[in-house]
Protein backbone atom coordinates (compact mmCIF):
# COMPACT_ATOMS: atom_id res chain seq x y z
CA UNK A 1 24.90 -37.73 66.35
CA UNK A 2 28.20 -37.29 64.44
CA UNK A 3 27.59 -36.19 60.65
CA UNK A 4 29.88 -39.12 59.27
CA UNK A 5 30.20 -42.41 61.45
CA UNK A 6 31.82 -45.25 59.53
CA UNK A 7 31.39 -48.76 60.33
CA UNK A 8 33.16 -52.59 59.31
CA UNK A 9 36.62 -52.56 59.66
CA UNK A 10 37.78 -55.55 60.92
CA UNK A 11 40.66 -57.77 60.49
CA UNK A 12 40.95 -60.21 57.58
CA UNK A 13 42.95 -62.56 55.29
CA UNK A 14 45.33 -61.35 52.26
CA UNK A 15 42.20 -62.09 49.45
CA UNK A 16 39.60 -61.47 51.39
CA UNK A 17 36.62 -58.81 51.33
CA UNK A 18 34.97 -56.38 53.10
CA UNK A 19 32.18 -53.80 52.86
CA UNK A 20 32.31 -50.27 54.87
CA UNK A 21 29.47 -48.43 56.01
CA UNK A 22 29.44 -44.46 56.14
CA UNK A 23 25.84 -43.48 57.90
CA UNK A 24 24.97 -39.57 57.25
CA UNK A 25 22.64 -38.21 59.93
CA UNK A 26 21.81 -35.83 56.73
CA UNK A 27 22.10 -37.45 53.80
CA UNK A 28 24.34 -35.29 51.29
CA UNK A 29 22.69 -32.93 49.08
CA UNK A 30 22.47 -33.45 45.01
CA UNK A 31 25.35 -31.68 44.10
CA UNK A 32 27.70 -32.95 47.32
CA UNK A 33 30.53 -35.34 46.83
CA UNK A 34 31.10 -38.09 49.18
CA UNK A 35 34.18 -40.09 49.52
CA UNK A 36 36.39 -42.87 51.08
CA UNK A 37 40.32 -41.90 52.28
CA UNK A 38 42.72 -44.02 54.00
CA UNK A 39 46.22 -43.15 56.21
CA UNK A 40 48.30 -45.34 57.86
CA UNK A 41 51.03 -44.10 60.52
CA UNK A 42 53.70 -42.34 58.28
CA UNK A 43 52.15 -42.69 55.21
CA UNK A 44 50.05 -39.70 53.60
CA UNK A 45 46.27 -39.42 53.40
CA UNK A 46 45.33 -41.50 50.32
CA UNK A 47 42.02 -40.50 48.85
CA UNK A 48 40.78 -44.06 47.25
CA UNK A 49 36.96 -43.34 45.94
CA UNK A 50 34.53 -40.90 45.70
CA UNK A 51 30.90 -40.48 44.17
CA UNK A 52 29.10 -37.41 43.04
CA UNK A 53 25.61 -37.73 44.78
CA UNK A 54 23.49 -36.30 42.31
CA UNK A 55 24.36 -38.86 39.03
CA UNK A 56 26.18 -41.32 40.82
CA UNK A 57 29.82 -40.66 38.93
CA UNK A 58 32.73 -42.32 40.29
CA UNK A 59 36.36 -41.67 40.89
CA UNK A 60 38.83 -44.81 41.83
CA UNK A 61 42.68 -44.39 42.72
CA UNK A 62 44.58 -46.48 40.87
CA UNK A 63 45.81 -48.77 44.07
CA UNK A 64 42.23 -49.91 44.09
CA UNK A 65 40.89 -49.84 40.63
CA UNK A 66 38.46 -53.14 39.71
CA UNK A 67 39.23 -54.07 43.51
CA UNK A 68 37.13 -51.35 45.20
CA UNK A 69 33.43 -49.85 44.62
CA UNK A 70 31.91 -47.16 45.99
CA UNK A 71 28.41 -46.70 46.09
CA UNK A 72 25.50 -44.69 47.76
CA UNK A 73 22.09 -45.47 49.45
CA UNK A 74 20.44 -42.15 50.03
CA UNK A 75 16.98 -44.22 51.47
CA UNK A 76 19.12 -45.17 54.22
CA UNK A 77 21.70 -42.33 54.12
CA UNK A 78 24.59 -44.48 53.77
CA UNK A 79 27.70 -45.02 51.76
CA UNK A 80 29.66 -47.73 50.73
CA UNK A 81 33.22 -49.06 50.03
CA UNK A 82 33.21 -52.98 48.83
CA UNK A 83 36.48 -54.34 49.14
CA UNK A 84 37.63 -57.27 47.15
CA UNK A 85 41.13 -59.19 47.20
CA UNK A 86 42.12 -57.07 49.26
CA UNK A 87 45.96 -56.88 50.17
CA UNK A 88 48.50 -56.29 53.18
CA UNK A 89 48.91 -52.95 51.80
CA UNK A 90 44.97 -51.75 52.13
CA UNK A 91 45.90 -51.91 55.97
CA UNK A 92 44.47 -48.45 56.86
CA UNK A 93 42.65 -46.40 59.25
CA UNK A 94 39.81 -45.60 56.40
CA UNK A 95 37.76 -41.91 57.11
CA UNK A 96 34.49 -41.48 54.98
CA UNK A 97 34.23 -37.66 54.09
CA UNK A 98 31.93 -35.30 52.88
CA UNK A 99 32.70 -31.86 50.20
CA UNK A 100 29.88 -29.99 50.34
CA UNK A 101 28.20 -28.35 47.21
CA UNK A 102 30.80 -29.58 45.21
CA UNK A 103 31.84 -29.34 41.46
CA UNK A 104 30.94 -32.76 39.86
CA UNK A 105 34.56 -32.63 37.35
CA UNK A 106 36.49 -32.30 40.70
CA UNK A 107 34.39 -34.98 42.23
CA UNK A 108 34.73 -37.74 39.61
CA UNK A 109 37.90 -36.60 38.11
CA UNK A 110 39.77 -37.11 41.41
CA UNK A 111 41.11 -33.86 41.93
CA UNK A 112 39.06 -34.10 45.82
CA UNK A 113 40.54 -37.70 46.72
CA UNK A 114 44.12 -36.25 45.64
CA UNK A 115 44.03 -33.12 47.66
CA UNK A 116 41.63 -34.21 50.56
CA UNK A 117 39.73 -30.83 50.66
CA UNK A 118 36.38 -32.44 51.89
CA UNK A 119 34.52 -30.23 54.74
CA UNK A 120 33.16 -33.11 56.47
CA UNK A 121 35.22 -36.20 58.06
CA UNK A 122 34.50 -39.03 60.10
CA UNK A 123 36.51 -40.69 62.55
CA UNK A 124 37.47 -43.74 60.70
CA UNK A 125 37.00 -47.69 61.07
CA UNK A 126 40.25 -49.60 61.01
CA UNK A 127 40.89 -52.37 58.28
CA UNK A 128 43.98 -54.81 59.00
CA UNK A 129 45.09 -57.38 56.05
CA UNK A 130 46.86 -59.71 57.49
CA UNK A 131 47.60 -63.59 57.30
């Protein structure tokens, strides 16, 4: 079984929502951060939300800010990423990653979803915005 395997892209309308599963066949430990990046073709990696397991603290990009929320399940091993209004622009191949033993500043300061240096990566769901 893959470590990370992401789930609930689909295609949807301009103001629409969506919520992405990320299953962990081993849920992270306390002090691992877990987060949500997106690429399209061309375009950088964009890191858009990550959680510190342990106390649940929370880093947003500003593209998504009061749109997006991450969150955790660790009974069923599971992230989340809930989606609202989103926008043509959220059209993404979206990865749910893993940085293990990781420093809970960098975590929910952003300084992993700017620089991408997670150890763990799944293969991504696809979200298309589109009217």
């Amino acid at each position: 079984q893959a470590p990370l395997m992401e789930s609930g892209g689909r295609s949807v309308q301009p103001g629409g929502s969506l919520k992405l599963s990320c299953v962990a066949s081993t849920y992270p430990d306390a002090s691992d951060c877990m987060g949500w990046f997106r690429q399209t073709p061309g375009k950088e990696r964009e890191g858009v939300a990550t959680i510190y397991s342990d106390r649940g603290a929370t880093y947003y990009a500003t593209s998504v800010k009061g749109r997006f929320t991450i969150s955790q399940d660790k009974a069923k091993k599971t992230l989340y990423l809930e989606m609202n209004n989103l926008k043509p622009e959220d059209t993404a191949m979206y990865y749910c990653a893993a940085k293990k033993s990781g420093a809970e500043l960098y975590c929910s300061g952003g300084y992993y979803a700017e620089y991408g240096v997670m150890d763990i990566w799944g293969k991504g769901t696809m979200v298309t915005v589109d009217s």
